[in-house]
C-alpha atoms as a PDB file:
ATOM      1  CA  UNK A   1     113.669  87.061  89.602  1.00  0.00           C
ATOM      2  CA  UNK A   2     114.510  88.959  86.535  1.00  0.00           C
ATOM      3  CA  UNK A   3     117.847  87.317  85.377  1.00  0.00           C
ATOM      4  CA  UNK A   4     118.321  90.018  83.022  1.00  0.00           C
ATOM      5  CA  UNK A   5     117.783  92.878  85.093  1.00  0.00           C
ATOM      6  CA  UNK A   6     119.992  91.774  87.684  1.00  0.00           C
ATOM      7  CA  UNK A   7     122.610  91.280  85.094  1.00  0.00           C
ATOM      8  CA  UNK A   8     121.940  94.742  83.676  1.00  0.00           C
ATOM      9  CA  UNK A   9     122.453  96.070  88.008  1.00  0.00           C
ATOM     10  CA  UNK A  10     125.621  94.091  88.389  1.00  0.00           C
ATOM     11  CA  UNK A  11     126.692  95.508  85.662  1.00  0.00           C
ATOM     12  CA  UNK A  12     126.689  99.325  87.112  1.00  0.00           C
ATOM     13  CA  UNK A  13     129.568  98.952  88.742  1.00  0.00           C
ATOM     14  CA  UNK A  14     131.508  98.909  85.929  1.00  0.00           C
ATOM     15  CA  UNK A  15     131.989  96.008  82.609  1.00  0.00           C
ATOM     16  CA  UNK A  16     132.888  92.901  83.029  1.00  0.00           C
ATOM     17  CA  UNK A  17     132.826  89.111  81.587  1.00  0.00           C
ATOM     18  CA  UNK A  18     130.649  86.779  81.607  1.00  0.00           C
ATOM     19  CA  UNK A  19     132.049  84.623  83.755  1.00  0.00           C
ATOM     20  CA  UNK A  20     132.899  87.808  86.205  1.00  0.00           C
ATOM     21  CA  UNK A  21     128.984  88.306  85.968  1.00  0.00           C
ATOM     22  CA  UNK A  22     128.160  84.530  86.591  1.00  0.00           C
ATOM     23  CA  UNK A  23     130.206  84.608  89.574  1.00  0.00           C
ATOM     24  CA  UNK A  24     128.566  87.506  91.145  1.00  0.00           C
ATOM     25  CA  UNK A  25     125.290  86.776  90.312  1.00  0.00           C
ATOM     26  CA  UNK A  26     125.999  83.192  92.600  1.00  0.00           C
ATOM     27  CA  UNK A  27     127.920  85.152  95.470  1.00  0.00           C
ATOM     28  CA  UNK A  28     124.706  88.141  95.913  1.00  0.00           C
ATOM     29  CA  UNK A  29     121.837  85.674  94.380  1.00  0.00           C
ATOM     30  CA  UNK A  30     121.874  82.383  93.461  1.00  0.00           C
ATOM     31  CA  UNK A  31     123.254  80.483  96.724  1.00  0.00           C
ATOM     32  CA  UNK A  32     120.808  78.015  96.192  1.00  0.00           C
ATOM     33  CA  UNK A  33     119.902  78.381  92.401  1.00  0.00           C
ATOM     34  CA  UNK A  34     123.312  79.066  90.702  1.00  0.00           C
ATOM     35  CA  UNK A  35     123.300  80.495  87.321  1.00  0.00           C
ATOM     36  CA  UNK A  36     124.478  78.336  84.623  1.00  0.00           C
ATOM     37  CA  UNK A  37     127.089  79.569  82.132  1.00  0.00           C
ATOM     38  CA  UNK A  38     123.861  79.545  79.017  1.00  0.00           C
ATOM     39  CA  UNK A  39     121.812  81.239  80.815  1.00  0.00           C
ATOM     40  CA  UNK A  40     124.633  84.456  81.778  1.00  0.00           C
ATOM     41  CA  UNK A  41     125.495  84.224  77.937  1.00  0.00           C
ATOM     42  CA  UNK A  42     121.951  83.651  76.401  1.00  0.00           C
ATOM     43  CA  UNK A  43     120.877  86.575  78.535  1.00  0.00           C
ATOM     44  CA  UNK A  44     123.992  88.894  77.511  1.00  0.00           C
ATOM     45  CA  UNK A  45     123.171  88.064  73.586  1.00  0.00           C
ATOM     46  CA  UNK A  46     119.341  89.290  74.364  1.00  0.00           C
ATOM     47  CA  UNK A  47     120.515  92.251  76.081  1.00  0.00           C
ATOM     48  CA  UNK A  48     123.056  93.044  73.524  1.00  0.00           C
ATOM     49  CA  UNK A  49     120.192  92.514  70.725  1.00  0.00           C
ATOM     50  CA  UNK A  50     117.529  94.975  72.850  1.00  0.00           C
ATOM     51  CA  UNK A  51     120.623  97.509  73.132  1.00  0.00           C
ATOM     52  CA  UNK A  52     121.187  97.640  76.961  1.00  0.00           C
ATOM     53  CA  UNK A  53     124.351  95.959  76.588  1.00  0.00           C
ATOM     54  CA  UNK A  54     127.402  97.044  74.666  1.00  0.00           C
ATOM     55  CA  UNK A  55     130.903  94.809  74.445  1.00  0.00           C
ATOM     56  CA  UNK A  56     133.153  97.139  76.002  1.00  0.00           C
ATOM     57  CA  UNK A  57     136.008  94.876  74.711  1.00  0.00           C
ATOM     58  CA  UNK A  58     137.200  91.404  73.237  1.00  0.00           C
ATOM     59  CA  UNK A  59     140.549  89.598  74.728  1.00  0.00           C
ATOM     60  CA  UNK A  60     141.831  86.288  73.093  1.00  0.00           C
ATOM     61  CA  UNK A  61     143.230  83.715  75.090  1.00  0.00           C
ATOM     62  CA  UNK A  62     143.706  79.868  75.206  1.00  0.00           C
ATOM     63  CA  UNK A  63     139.739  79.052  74.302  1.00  0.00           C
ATOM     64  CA  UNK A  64     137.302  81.237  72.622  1.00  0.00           C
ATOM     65  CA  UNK A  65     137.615  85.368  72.848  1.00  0.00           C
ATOM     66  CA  UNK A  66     136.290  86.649  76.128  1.00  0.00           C
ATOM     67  CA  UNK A  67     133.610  89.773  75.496  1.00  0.00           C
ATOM     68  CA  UNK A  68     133.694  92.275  78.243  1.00  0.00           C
ATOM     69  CA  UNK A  69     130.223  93.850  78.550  1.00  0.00           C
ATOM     70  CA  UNK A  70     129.022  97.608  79.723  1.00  0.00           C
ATOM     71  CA  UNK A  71     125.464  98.871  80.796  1.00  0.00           C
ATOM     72  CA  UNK A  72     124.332 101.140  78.168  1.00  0.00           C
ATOM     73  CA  UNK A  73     122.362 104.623  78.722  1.00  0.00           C
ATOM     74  CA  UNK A  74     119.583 102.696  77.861  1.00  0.00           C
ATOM     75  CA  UNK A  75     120.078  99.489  80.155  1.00  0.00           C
ATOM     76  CA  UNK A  76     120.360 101.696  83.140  1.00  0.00           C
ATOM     77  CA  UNK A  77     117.083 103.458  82.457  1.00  0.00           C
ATOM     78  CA  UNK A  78     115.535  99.938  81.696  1.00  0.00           C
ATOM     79  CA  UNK A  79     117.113  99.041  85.707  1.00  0.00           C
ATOM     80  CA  UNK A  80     115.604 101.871  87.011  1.00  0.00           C
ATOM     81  CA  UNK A  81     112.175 101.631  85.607  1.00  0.00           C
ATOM     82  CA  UNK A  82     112.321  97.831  86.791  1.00  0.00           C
ATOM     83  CA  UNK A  83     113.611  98.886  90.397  1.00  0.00           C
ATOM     84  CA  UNK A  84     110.735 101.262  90.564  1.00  0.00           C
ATOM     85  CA  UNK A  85     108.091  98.828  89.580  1.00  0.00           C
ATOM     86  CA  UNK A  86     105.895  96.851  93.118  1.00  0.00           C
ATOM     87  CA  UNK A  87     106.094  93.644  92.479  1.00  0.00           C
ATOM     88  CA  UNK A  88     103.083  91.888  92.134  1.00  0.00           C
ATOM     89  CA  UNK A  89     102.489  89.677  95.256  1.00  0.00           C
ATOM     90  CA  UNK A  90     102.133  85.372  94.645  1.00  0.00           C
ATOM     91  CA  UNK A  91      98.875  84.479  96.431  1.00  0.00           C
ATOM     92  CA  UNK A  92      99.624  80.890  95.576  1.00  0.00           C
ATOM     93  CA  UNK A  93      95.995  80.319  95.219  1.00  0.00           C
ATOM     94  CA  UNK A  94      96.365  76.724  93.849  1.00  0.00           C
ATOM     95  CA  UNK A  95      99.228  75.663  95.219  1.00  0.00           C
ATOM     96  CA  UNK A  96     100.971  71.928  94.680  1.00  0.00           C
ATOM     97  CA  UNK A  97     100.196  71.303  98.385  1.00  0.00           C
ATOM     98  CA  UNK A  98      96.449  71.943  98.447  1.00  0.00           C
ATOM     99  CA  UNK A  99      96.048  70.039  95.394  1.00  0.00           C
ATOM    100  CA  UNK A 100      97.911  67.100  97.188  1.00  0.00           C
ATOM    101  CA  UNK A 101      95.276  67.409 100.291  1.00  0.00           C
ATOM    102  CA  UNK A 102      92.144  67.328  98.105  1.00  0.00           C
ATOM    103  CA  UNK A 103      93.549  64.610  95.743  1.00  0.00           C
ATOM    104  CA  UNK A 104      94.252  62.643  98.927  1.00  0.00           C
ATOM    105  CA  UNK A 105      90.962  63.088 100.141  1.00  0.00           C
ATOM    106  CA  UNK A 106      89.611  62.505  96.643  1.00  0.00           C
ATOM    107  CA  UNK A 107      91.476  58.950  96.755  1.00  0.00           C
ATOM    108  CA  UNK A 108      90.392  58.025 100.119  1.00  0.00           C
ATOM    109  CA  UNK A 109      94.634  58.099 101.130  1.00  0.00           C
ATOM    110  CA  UNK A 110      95.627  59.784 104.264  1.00  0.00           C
ATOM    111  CA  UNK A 111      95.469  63.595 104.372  1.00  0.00           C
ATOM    112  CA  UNK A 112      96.493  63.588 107.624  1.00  0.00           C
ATOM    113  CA  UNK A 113      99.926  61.885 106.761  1.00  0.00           C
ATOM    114  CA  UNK A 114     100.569  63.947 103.909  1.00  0.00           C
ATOM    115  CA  UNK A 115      99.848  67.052 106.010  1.00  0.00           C
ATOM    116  CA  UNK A 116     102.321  65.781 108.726  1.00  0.00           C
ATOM    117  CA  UNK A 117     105.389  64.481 106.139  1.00  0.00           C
ATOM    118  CA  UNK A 118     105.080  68.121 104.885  1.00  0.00           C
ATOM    119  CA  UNK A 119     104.866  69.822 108.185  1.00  0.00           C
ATOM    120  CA  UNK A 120     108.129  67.592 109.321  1.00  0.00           C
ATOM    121  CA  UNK A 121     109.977  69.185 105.764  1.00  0.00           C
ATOM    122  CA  UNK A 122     108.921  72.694 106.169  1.00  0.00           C
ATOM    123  CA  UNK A 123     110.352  72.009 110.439  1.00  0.00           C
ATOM    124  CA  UNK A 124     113.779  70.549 108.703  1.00  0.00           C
ATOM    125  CA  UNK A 125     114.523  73.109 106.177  1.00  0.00           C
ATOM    126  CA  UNK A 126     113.517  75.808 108.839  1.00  0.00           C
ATOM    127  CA  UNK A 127     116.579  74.622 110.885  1.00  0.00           C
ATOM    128  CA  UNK A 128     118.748  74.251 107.992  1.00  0.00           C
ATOM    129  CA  UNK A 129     117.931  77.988 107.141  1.00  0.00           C
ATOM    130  CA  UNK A 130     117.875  78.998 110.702  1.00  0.00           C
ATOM    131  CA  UNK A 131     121.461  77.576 110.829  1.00  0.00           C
ATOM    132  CA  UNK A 132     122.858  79.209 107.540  1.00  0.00           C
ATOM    133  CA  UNK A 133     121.053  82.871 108.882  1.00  0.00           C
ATOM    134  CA  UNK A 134     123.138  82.345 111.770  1.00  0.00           C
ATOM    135  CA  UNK A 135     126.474  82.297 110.150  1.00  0.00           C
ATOM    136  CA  UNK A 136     125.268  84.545 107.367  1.00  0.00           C
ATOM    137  CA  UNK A 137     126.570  88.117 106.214  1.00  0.00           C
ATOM    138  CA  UNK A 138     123.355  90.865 106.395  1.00  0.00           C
ATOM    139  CA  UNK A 139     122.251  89.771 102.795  1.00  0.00           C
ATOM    140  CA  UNK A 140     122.205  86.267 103.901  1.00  0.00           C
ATOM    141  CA  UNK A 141     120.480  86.723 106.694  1.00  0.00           C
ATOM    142  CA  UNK A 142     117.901  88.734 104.988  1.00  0.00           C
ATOM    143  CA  UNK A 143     117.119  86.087 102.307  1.00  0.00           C
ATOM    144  CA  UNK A 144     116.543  83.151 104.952  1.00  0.00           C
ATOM    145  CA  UNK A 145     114.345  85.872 106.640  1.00  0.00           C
ATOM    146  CA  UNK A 146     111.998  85.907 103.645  1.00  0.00           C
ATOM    147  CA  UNK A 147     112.062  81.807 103.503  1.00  0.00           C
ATOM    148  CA  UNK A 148     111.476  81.304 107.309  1.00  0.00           C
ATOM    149  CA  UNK A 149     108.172  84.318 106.890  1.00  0.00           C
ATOM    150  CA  UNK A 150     106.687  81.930 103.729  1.00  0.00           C
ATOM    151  CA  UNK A 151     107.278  78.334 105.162  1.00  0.00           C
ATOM    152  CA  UNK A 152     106.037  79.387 108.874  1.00  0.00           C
ATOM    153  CA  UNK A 153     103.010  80.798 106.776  1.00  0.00           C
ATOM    154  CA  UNK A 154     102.833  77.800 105.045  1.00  0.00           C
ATOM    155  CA  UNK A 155     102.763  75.933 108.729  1.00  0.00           C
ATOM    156  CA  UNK A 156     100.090  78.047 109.608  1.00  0.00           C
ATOM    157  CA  UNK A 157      98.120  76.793 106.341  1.00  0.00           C
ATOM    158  CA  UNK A 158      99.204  73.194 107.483  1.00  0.00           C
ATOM    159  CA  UNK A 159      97.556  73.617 110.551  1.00  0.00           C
ATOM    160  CA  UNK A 160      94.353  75.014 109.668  1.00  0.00           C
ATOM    161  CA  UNK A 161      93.967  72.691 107.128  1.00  0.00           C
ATOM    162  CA  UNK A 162      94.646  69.497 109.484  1.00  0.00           C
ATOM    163  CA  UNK A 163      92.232  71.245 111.787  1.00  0.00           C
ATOM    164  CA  UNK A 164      89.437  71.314 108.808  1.00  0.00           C
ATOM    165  CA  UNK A 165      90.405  67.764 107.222  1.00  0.00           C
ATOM    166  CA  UNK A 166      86.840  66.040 108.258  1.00  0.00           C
ATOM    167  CA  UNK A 167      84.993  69.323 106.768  1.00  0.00           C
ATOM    168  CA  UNK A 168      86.506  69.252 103.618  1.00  0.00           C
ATOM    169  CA  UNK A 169      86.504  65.893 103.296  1.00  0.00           C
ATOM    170  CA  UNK A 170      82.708  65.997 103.374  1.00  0.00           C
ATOM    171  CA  UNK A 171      82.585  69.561 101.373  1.00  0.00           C
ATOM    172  CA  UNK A 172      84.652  67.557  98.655  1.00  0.00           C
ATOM    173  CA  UNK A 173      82.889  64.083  98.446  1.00  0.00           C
ATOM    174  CA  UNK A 174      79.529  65.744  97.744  1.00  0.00           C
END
């Protein structure tokens, strides 16, 4: 996820600070992976720098002055041409999990029980996410949607793989 451009999209709706932006980045995106205060302000300096940001306004208070940021002409075009833009799709060609398997096998440890500790996570964090979709707004229910789709993918992987274990094994050894 672009950090920036999602900043840049929040910030459409009119200015605001950067703790106004922090807070709505959590609510709409970061339920699991809140943003931390550097990161909103690191990000708001950049986009300042690049000129997609503006301060729309300073206010003094008890700590240090409070900027108030707006979208510039040029941050909006910069959203757009980002909106418009197809992600590219993650294969995961070499993922952490296959390289586990073979490095099992490699070691002469237990592919099997790796395969099945992993297939028991993937099952409990399904049922956490199942449980948080059901009590879930739309948006919430759409971004367990995309988790449950990749981790029953990635049981599908488990299971052809467990299915294959004496194949590689010998494929790998040689």
């Amino acid at each position: 996820m672009s950090i920036g451009h999602t900043l840049l999209g929040l910030l459409e709706a009119g200015p605001r600070h950067g703790y106004d932006l922090k807070r709505a980045f959590d609510e709409k995106f970061g339920h699991d992976r809140p943003l931390h205060y550097g990161q909103v302000y690191s990000t708001m300096s950049r986009l300042l720098k690049n000129g997609l940001v503006e301060v729309d306004g300073t206010e003094s208070g008890a700590g240090p002055e409070r900027k108030r940021y707006a979208i510039t002409d040029a941050g909006i075009t910069d959203v757009e041409q980002w909106l418009a833009e197809p992600e590219k799709p993650e294969p995961y060609l070499q993922s952490t999990l296959y390289t586990k398997v073979v490095l099992a096998l490699l070691t002469g440890r237990s592919a099997d029980t790796l395969l099945d500790t992993q297939r028991a996570e993937h099952l409990r964090l399904m049922r956490i996410l199942t449980d948080r979709k059901r009590g879930g707004d739309l948006a919430d229910q759409l971004i367990c949607d995309h988790a449950l789709f990749h981790l029953e993918a990635d049981l599908r992987w488990l299971e052809l793989t467990a299915a294959r274990l004496d194949r590689l094994a010998t494929e790998i050894r040689r």
